[in-house]
N, C-alpha and C. Protein backbone atom coordinates (compact mmCIF):
# COMPACT_ATOMS: atom_id res chain seq x y z
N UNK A 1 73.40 112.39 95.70
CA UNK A 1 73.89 111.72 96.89
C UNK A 1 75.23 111.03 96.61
N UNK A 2 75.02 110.69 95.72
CA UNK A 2 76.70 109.66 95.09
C UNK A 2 77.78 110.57 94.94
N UNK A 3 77.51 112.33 94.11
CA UNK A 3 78.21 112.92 94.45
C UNK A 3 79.05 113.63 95.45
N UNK A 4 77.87 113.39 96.60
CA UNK A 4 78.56 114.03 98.32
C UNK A 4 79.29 113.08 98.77
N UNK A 5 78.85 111.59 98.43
CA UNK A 5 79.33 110.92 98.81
C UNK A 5 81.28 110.80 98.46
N UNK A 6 81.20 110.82 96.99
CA UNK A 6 82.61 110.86 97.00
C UNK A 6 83.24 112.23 96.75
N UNK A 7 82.92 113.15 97.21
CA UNK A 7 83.39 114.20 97.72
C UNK A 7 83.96 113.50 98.95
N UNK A 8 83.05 113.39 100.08
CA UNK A 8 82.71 112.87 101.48
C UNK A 8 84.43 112.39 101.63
N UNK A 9 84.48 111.17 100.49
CA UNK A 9 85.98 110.04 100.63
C UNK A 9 86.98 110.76 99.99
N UNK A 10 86.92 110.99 98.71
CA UNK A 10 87.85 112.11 98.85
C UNK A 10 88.30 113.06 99.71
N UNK A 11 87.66 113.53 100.66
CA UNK A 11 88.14 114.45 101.46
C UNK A 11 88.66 113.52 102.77
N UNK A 12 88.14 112.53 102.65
CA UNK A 12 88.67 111.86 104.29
C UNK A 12 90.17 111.34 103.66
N UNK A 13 89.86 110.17 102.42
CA UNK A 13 91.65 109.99 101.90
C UNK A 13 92.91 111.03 101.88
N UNK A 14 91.95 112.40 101.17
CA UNK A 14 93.09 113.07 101.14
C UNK A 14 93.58 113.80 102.40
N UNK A 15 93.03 114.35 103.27
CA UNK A 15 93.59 114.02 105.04
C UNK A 15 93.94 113.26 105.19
N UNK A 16 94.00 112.03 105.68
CA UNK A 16 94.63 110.94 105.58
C UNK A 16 96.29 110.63 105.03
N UNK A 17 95.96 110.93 103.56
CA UNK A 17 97.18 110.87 102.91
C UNK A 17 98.26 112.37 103.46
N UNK A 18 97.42 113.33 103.63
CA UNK A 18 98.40 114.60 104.23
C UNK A 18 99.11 114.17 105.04
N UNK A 19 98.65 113.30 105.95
CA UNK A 19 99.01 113.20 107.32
C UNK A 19 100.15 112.54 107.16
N UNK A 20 99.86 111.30 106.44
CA UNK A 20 101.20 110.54 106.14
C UNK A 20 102.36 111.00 105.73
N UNK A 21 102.00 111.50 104.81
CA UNK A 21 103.49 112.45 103.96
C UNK A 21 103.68 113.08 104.52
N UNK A 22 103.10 113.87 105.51
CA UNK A 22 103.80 114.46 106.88
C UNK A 22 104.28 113.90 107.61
N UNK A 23 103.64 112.77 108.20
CA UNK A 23 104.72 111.62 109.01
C UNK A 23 105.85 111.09 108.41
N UNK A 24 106.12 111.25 107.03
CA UNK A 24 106.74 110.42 106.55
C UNK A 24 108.40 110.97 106.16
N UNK A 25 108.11 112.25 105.39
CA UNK A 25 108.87 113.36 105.21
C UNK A 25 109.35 114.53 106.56
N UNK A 26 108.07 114.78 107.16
CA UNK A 26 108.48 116.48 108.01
C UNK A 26 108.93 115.70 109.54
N UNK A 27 108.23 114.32 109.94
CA UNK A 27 108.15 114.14 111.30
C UNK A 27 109.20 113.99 111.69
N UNK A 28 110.01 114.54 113.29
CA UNK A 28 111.14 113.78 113.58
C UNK A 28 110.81 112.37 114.59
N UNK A 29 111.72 111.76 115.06
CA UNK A 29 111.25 110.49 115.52
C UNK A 29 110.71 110.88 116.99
N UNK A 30 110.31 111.76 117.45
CA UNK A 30 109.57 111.75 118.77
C UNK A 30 108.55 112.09 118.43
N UNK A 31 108.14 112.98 116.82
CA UNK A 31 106.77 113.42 116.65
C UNK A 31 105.88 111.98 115.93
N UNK A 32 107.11 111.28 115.16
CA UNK A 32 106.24 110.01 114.55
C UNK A 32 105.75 109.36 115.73
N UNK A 33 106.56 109.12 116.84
CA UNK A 33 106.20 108.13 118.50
C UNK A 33 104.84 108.78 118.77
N UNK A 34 104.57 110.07 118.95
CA UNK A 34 103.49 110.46 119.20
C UNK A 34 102.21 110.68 118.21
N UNK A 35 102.59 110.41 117.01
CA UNK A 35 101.31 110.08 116.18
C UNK A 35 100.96 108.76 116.25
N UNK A 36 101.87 107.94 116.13
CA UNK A 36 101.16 106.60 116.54
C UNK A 36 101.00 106.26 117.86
N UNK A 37 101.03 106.95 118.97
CA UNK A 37 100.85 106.55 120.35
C UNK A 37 99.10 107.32 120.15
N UNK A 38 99.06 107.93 119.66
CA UNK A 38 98.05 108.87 119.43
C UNK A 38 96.64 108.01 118.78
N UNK A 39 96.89 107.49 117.64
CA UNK A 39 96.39 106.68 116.93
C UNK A 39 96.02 105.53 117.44
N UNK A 40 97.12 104.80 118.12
CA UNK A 40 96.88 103.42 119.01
C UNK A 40 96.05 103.48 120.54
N UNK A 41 96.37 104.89 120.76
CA UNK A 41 95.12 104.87 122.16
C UNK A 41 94.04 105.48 121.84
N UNK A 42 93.39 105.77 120.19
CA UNK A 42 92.42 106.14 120.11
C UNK A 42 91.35 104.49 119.07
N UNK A 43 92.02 103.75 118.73
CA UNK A 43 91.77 102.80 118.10
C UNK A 43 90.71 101.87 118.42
N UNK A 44 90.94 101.63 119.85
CA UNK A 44 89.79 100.54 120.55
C UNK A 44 88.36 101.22 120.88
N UNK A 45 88.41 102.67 120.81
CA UNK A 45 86.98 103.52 120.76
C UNK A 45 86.65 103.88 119.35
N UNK A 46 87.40 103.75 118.59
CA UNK A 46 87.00 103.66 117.10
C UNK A 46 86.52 102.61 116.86
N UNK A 47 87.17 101.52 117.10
CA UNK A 47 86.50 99.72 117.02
C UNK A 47 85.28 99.45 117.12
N UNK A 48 84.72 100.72 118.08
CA UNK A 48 83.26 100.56 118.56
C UNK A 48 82.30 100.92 117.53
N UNK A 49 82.64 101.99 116.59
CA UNK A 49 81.98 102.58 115.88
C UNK A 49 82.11 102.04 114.64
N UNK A 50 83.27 100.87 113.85
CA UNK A 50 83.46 100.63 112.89
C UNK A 50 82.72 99.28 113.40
N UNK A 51 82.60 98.61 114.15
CA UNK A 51 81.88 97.07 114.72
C UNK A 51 81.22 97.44 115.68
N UNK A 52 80.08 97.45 115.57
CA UNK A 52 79.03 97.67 116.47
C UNK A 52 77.93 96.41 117.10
């Protein structure tokens, strides 16, 4: 179980981290506006699930 488990985080960090270095390096500034517009209107229905 400990092993799926950090499989599990490993795999969510390293998505995570893709994403960034894609935002960070490839994005131009209308695609970064829309990852974080993206992110920020999905946040307060995440809230629900991280604080319940």
């Amino acid at each position: 179980m400990k092993f799926l488990f950090t499989i599990l985080l490993g795999a969510i960090l390293g998505a995570a981290a893709t994403l960034y270095w894609i935002y960070g390096n490839y994005a131009d500034a209308s695609e970064q506006a829309l990852m974080r517009d993206t992110l920020t209107t999905y946040l307060p229905f995440l809230s629900e699930y991280v604080n319940p």
